[in-house]
N, C-alpha and C. Protein backbone atom coordinates (compact mmCIF):
# COMPACT_ATOMS: atom_id res chain seq x y z
N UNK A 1 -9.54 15.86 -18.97
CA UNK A 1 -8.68 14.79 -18.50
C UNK A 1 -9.54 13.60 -18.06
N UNK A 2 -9.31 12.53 -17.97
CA UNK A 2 -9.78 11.10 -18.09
C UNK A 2 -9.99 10.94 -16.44
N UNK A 3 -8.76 11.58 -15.30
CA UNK A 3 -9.45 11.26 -14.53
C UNK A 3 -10.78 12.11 -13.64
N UNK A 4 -11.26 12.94 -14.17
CA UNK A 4 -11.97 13.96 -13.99
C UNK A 4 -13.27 13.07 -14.04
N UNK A 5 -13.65 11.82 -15.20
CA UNK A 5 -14.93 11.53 -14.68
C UNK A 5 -14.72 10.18 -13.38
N UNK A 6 -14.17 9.87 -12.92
CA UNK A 6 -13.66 9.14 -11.84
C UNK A 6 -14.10 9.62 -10.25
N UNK A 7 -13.98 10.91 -10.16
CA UNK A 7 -14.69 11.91 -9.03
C UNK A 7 -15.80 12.08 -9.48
N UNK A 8 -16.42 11.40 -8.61
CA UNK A 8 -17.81 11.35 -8.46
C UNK A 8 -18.16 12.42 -7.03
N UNK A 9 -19.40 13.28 -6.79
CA UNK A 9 -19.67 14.24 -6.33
C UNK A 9 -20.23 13.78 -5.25
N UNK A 10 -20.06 13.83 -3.68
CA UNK A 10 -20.86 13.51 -2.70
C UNK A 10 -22.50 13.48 -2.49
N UNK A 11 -22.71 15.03 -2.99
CA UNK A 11 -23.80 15.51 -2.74
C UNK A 11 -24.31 15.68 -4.27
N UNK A 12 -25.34 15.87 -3.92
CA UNK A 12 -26.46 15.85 -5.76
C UNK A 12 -26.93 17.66 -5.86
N UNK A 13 -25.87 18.29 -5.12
CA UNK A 13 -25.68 19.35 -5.71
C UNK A 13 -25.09 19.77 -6.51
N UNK A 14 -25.57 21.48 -7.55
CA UNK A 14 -24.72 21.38 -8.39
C UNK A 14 -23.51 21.96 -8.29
N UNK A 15 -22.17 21.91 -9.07
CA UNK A 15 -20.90 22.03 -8.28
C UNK A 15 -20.49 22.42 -9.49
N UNK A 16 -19.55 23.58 -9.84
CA UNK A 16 -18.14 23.75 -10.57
C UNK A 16 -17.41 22.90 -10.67
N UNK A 17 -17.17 22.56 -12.24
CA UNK A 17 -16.72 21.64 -12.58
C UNK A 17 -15.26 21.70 -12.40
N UNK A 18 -14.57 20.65 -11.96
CA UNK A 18 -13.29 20.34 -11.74
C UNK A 18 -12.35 20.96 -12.48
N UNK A 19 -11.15 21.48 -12.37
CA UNK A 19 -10.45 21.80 -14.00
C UNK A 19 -9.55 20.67 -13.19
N UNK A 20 -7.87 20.14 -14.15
CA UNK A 20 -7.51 19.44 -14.38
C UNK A 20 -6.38 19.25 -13.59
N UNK A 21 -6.23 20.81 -13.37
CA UNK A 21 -5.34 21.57 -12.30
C UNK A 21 -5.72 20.82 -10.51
N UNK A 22 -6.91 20.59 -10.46
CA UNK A 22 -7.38 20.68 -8.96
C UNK A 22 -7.11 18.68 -9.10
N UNK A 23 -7.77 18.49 -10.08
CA UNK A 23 -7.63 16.98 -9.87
C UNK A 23 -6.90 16.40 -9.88
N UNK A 24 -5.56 16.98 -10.33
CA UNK A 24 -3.82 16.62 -10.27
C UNK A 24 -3.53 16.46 -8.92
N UNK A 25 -3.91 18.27 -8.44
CA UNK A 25 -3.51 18.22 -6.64
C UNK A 25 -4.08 17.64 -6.12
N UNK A 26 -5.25 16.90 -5.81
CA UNK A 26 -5.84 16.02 -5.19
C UNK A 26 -5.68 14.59 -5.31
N UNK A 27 -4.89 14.34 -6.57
CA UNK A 27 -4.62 13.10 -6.41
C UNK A 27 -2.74 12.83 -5.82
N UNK A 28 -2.18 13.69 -6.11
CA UNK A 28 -0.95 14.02 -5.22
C UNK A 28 -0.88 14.13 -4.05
N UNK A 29 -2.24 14.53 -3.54
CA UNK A 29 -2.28 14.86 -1.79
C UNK A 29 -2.89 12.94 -1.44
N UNK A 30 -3.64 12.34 -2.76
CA UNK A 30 -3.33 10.93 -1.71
C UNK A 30 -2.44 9.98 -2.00
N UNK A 31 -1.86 10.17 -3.33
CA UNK A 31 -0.64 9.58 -3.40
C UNK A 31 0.44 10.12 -2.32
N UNK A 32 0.77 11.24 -1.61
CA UNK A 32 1.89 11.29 -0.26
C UNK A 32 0.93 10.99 0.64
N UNK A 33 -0.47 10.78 1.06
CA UNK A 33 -0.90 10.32 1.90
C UNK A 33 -0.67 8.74 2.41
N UNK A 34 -0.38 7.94 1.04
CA UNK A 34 -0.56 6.25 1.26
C UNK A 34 0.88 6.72 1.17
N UNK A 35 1.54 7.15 0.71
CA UNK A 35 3.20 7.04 0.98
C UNK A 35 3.64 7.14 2.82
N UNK A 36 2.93 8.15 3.35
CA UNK A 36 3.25 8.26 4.65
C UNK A 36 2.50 7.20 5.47
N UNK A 37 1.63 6.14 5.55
CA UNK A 37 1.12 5.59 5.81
C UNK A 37 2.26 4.87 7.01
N UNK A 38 2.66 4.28 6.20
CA UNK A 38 4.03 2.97 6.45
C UNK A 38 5.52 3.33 6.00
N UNK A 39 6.45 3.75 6.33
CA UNK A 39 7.88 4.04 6.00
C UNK A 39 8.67 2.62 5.26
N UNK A 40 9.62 2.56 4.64
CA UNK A 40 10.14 1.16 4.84
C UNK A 40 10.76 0.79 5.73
N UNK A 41 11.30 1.95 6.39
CA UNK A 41 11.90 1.37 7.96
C UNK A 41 11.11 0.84 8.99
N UNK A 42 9.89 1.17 8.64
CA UNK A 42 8.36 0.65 9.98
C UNK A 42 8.44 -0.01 9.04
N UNK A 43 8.33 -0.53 8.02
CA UNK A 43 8.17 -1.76 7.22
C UNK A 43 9.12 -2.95 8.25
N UNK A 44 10.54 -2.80 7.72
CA UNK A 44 11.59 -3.62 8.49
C UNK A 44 11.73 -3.68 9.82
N UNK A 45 11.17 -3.44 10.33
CA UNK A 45 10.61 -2.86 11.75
C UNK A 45 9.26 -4.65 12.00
N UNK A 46 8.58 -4.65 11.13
CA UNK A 46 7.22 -5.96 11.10
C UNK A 46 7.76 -7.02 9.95
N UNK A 47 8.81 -6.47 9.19
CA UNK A 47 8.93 -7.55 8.06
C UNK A 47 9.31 -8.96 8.84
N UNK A 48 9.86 -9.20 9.92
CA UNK A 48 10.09 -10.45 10.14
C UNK A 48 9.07 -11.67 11.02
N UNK A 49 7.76 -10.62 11.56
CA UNK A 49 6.81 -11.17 12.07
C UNK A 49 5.88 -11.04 10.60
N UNK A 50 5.66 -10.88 10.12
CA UNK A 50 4.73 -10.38 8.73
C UNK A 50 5.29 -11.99 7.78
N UNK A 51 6.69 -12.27 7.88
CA UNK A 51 6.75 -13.09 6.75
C UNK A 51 6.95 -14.75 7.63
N UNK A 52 6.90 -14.48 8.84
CA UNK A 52 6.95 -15.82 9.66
C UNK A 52 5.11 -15.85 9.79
N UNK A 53 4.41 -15.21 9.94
CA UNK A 53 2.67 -15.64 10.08
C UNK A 53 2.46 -16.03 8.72
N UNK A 54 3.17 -15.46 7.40
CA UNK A 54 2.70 -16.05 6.16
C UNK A 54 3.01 -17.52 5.97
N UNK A 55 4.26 -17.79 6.86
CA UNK A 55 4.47 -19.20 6.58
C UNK A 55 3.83 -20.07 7.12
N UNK A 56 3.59 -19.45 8.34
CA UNK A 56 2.93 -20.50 9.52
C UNK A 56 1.50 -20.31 9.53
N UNK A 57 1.09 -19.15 9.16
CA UNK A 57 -0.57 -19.40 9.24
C UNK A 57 -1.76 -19.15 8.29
N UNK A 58 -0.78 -18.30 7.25
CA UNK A 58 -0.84 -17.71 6.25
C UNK A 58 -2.20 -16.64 6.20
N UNK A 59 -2.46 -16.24 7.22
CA UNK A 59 -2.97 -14.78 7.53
C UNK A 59 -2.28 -13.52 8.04
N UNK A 60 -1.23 -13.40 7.50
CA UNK A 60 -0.04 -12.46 7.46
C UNK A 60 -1.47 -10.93 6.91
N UNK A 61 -1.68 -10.84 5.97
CA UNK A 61 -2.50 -10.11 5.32
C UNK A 61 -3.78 -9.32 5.74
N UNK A 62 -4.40 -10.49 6.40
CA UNK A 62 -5.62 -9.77 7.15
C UNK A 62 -5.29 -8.71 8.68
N UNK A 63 -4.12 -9.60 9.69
CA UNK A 63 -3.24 -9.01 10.85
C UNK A 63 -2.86 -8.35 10.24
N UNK A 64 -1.94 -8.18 9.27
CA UNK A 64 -1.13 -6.84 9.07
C UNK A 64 -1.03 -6.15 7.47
N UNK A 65 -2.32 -5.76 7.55
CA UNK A 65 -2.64 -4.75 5.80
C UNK A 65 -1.69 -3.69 5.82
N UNK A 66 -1.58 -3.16 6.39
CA UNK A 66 -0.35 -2.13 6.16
C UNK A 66 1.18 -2.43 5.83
N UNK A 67 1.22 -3.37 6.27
CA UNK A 67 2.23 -4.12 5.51
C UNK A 67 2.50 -4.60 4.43
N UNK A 68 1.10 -4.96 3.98
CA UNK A 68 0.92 -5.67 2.92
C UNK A 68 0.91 -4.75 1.61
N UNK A 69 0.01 -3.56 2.29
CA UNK A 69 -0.04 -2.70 1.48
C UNK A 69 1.16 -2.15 0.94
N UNK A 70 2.15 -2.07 1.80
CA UNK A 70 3.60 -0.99 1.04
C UNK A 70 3.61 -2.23 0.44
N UNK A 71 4.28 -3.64 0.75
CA UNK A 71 4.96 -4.17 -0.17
C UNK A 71 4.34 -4.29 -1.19
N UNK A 72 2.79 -3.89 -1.40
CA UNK A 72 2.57 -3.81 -3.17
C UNK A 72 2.68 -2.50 -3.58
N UNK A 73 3.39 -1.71 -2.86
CA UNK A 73 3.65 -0.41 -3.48
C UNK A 73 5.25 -0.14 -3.55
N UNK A 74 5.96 -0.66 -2.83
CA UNK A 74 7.22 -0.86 -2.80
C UNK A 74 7.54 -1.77 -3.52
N UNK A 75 8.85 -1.74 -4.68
CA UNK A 75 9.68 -2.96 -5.33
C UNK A 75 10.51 -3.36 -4.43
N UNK A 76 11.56 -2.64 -3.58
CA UNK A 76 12.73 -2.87 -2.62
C UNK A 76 12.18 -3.37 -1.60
N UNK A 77 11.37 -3.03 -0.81
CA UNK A 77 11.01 -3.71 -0.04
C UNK A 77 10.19 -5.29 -0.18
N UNK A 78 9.23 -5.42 -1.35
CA UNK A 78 8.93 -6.50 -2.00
C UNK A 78 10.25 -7.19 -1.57
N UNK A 79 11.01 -7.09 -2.68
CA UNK A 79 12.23 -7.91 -2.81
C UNK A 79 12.80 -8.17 -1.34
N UNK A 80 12.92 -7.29 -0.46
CA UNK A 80 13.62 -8.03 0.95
C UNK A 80 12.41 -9.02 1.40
N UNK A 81 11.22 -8.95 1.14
CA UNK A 81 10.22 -9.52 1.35
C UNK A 81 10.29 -11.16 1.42
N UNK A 82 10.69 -11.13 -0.48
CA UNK A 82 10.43 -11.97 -0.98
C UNK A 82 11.47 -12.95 -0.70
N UNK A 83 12.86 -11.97 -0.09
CA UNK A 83 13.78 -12.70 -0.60
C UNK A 83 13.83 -13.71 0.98
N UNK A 84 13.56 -13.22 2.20
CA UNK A 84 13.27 -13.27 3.50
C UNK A 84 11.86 -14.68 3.52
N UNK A 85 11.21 -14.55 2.89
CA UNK A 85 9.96 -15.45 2.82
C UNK A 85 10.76 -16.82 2.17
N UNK A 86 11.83 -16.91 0.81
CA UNK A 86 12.38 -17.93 0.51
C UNK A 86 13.08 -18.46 1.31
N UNK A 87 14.06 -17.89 2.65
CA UNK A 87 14.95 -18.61 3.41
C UNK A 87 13.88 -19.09 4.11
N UNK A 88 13.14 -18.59 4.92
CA UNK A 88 11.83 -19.38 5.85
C UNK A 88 11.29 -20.41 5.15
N UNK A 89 11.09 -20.22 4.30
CA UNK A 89 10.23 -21.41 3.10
C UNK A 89 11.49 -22.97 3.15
N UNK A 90 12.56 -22.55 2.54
CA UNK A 90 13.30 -23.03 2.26
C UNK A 90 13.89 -24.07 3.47
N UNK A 91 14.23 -23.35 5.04
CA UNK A 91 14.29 -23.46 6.16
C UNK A 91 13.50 -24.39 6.84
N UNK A 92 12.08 -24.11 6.89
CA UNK A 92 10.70 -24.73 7.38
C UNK A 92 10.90 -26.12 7.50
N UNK A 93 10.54 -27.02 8.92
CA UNK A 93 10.83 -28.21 9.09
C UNK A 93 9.49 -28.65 8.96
């Protein structure tokens, strides 16, 4: 499997090689890891301070990566994102 040369080995010992089986479960255990990170409800919970610093200072991103992060992993939440950032935009005196 392709992602098998991607894991690279900590140590420069020698090691049993991966089967395809282990590198599936390991990449499943960090795909629900970044899933549990941030909920979308803790999302909507910062979405309205998150998209008022983008307007006003536009370091929304660096203050709040976890935020940033779901909404590039989230479409639905993107979209309340996006759609929330156009009334402020739109709004803005």
């Amino acid at each position: 499997m392709e992602n098998k040369k991607n894991i690279h080995p900590i140590q420069n010992t020698p090691q049993e090689p991966l089967t395809d089986e282990v590198v599936l479960k390991f990449l499943k255990v960090l795909e629900s890891a970044r899933a549990e990170e941030m909920s979308c409800s803790d999302l909507y919970i910062r979405l309205d301070e998150f998209v008022e610093r983008e307007v006003n200072s536009k370091d929304a991103e660096k203050i709040m990566p976890l935020v940033q992060e779901h909404l590039d992993l989230c479409a639905g939440c993107c979209d309340e994102y996006e759609a929330l950032l156009a009334v402020l935009e739109n709004t803005k005196e």
